[in-house]
Protein backbone atom coordinates (compact mmCIF):
# COMPACT_ATOMS: atom_id res chain seq x y z
CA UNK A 1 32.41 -23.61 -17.98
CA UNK A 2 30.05 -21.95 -16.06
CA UNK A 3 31.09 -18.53 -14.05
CA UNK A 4 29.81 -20.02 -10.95
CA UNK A 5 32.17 -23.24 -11.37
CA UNK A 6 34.70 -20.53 -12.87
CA UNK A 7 36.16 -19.46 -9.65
CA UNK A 8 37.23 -22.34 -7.82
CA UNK A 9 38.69 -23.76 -11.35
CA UNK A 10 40.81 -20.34 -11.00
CA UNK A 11 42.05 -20.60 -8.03
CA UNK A 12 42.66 -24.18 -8.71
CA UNK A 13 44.86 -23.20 -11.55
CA UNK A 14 46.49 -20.44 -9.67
CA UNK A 15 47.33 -22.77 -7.13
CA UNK A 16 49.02 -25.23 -9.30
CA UNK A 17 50.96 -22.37 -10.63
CA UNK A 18 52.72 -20.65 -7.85
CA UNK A 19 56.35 -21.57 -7.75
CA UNK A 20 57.69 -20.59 -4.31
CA UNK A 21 56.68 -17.50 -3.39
CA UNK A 22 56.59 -15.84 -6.61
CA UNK A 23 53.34 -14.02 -7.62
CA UNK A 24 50.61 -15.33 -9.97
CA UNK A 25 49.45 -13.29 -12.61
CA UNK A 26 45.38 -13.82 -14.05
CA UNK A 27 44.49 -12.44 -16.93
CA UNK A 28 40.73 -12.03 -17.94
CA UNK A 29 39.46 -10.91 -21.02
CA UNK A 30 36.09 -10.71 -22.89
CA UNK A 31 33.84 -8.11 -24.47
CA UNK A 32 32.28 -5.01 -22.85
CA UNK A 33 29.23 -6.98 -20.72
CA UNK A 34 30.51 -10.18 -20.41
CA UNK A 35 31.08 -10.48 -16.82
CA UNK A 36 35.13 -9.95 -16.44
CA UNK A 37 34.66 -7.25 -13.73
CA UNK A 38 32.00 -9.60 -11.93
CA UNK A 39 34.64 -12.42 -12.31
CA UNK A 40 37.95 -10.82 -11.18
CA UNK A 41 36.14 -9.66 -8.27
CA UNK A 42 34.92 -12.78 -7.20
CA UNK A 43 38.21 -14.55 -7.97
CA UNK A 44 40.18 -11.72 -5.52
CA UNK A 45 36.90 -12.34 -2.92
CA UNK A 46 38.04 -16.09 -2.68
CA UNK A 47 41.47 -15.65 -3.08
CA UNK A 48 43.35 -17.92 -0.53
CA UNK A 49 45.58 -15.46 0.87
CA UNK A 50 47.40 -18.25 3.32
CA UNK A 51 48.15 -20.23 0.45
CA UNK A 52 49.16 -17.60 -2.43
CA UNK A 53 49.47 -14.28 -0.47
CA UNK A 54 47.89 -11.67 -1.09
CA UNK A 55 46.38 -10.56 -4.27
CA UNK A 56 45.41 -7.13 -6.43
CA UNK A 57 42.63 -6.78 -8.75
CA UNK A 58 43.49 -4.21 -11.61
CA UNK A 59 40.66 -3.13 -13.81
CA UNK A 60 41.58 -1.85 -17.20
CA UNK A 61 38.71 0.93 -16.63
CA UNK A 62 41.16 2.81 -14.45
CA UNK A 63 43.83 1.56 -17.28
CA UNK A 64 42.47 3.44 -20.54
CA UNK A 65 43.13 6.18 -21.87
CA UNK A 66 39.75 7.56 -22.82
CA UNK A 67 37.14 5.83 -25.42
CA UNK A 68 39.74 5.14 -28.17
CA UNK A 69 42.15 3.44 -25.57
CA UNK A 70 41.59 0.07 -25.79
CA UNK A 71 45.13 -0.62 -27.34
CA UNK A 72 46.90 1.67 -25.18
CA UNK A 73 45.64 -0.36 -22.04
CA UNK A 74 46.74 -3.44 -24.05
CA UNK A 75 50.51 -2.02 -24.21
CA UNK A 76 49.83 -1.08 -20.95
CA UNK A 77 49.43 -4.75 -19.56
CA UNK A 78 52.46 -5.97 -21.46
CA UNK A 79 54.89 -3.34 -20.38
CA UNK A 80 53.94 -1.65 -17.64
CA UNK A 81 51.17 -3.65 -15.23
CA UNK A 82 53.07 -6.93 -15.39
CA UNK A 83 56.47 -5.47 -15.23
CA UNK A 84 59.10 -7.16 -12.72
CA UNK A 85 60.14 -4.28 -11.89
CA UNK A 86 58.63 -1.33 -10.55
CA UNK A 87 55.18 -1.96 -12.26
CA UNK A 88 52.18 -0.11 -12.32
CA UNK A 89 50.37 2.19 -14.40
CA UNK A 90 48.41 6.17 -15.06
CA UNK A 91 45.40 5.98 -13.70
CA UNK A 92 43.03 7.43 -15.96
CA UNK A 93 41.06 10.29 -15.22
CA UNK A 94 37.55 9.86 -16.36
CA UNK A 95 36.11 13.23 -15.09
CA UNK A 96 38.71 15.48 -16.44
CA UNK A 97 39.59 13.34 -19.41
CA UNK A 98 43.46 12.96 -19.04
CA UNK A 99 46.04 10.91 -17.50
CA UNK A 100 45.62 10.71 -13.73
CA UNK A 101 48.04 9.89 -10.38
CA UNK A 102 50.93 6.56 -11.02
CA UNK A 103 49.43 3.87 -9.34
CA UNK A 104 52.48 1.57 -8.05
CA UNK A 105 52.06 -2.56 -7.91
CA UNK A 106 54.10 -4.40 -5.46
CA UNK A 107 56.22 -7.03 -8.05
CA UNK A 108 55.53 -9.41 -5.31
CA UNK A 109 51.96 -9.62 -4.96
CA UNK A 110 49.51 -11.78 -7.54
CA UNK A 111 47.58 -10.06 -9.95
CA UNK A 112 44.33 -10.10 -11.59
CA UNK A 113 43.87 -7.90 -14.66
CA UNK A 114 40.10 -7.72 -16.06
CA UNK A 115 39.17 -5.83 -19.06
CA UNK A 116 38.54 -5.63 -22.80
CA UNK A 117 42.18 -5.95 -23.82
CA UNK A 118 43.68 -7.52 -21.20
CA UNK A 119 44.81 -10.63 -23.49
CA UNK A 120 47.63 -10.31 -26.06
CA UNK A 121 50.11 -12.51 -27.20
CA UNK A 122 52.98 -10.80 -25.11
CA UNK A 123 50.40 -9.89 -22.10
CA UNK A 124 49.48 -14.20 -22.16
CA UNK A 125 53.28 -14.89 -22.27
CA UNK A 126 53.55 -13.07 -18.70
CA UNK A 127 50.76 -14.74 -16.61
CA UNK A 128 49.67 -17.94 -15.01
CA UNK A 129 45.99 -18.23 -15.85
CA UNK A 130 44.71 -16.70 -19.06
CA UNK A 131 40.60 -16.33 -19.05
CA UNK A 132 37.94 -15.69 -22.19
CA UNK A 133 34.35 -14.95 -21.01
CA UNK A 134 32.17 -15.74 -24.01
CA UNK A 135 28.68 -14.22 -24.15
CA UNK A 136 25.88 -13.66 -27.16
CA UNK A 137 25.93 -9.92 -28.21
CA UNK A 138 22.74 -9.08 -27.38
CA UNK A 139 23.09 -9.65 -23.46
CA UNK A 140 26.70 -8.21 -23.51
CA UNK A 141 24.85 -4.41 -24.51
CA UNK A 142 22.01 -4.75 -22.25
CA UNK A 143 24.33 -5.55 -19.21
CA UNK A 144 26.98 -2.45 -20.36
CA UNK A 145 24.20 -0.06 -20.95
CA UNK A 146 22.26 -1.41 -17.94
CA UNK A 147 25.21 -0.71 -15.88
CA UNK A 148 27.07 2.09 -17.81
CA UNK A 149 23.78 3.74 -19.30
CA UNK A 150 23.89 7.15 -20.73
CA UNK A 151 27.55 7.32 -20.56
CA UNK A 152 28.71 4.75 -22.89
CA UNK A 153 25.52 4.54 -24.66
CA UNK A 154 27.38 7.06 -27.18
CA UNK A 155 30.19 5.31 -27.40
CA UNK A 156 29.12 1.46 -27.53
CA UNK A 157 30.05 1.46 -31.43
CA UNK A 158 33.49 2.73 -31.38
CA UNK A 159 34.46 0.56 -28.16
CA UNK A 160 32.92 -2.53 -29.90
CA UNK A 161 35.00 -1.83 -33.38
CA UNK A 162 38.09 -1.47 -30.81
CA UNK A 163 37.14 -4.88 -29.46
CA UNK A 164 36.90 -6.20 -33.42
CA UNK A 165 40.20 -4.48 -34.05
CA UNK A 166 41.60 -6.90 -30.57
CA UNK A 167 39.90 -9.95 -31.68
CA UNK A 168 41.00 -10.22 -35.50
CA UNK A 169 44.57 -9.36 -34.02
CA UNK A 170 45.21 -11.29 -31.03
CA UNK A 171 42.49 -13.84 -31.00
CA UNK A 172 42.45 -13.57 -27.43
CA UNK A 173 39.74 -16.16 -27.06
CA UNK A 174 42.61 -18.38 -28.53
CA UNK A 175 45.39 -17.09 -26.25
CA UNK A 176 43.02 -18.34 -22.88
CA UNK A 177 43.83 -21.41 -20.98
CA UNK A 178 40.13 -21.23 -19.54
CA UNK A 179 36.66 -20.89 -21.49
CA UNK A 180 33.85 -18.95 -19.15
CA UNK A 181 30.39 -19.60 -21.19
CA UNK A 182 28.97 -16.27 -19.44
CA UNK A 183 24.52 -16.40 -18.27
């Protein structure tokens, strides 16, 4: 499926989901350049609010904790982000390099989580939709370095053997209810 078509198949799905007035939690997941953040933000753009409420879009760039935090954001997700109760999560501090202000989620509004990590076996268990953007290697680092440049330029290696490390363990791509063939 195209990312275009992508969106309306979403909220389609989310749709078909809600039960009452309980929330509806989207989860997408893909490697670094793949188009997740492009995605979740179109998905919350369209979101039918008079339909399914209102909506937050949590990117796991304000999730982890630093370059080798991949797998923290992942625990994250499970226990903290989609928590019933009083969820939320440390915003991370980029700048400074540490742990940041407690960003608090309303248990009653739907979610959409985007990032690298995002999909795990418990994390799928808790939501509604579950998303994989696929996309060649080659375009993925061109579109992170063309956005990101200089700053993860250093650090493209050890991200990408955290996304291996995700992949041979969850196999997230596996774990998704929807297939987004990424251009």
């Amino acid at each position: 499926m195209a990312v275009d078509d992508a969106v309306t198949d979403l909220l389609r799905r989310a749709e078909e989901a809600r039960v009452g007035s309980r929330r509806v939690v989207l989860l997408i997941d893909g490697r670094s350049g793949s188009g997740k953040t492009t995605l979740g933000r179109a998905v919350a753009a369209a979101w039918p609010v008079a339909r399914l409420g209102p909506v937050r879009l949590v990117h796991l760039d304000d999730v982890y904790p630093g370059w080798h935090g991949l797998e923290a954001a992942s625990h994250v997700v499970e226990t903290s982000v989609l928590s019933t109760t009083a969820p939320g999560w440390r915003r991370w501090d980029w700048q400074h390099g540490r742990a940041g202000s407690w960003e608090a989620l309303d248990p009653a509004v739907s979610l959409i989580v985007e990032g690298a990590g995002a999909l795990t076996r418990a994390s799928s268990s808790l939501a509604d939709v579950r998303v994989w953007l696929e996309l060649d290697a080659e375009t993925r680092r061109r579109r992170a370095l063309g956005r990101d440049g200089t700053a993860f330029e250093p650090w493209w290696e050890v991200w990408a053997a955290q996304e291996e490390r995700h992949l041979a363990r969850w196999s997230p791509r596996g774990l998704a209810d929807v297939l987004v063939e990424a251009r």
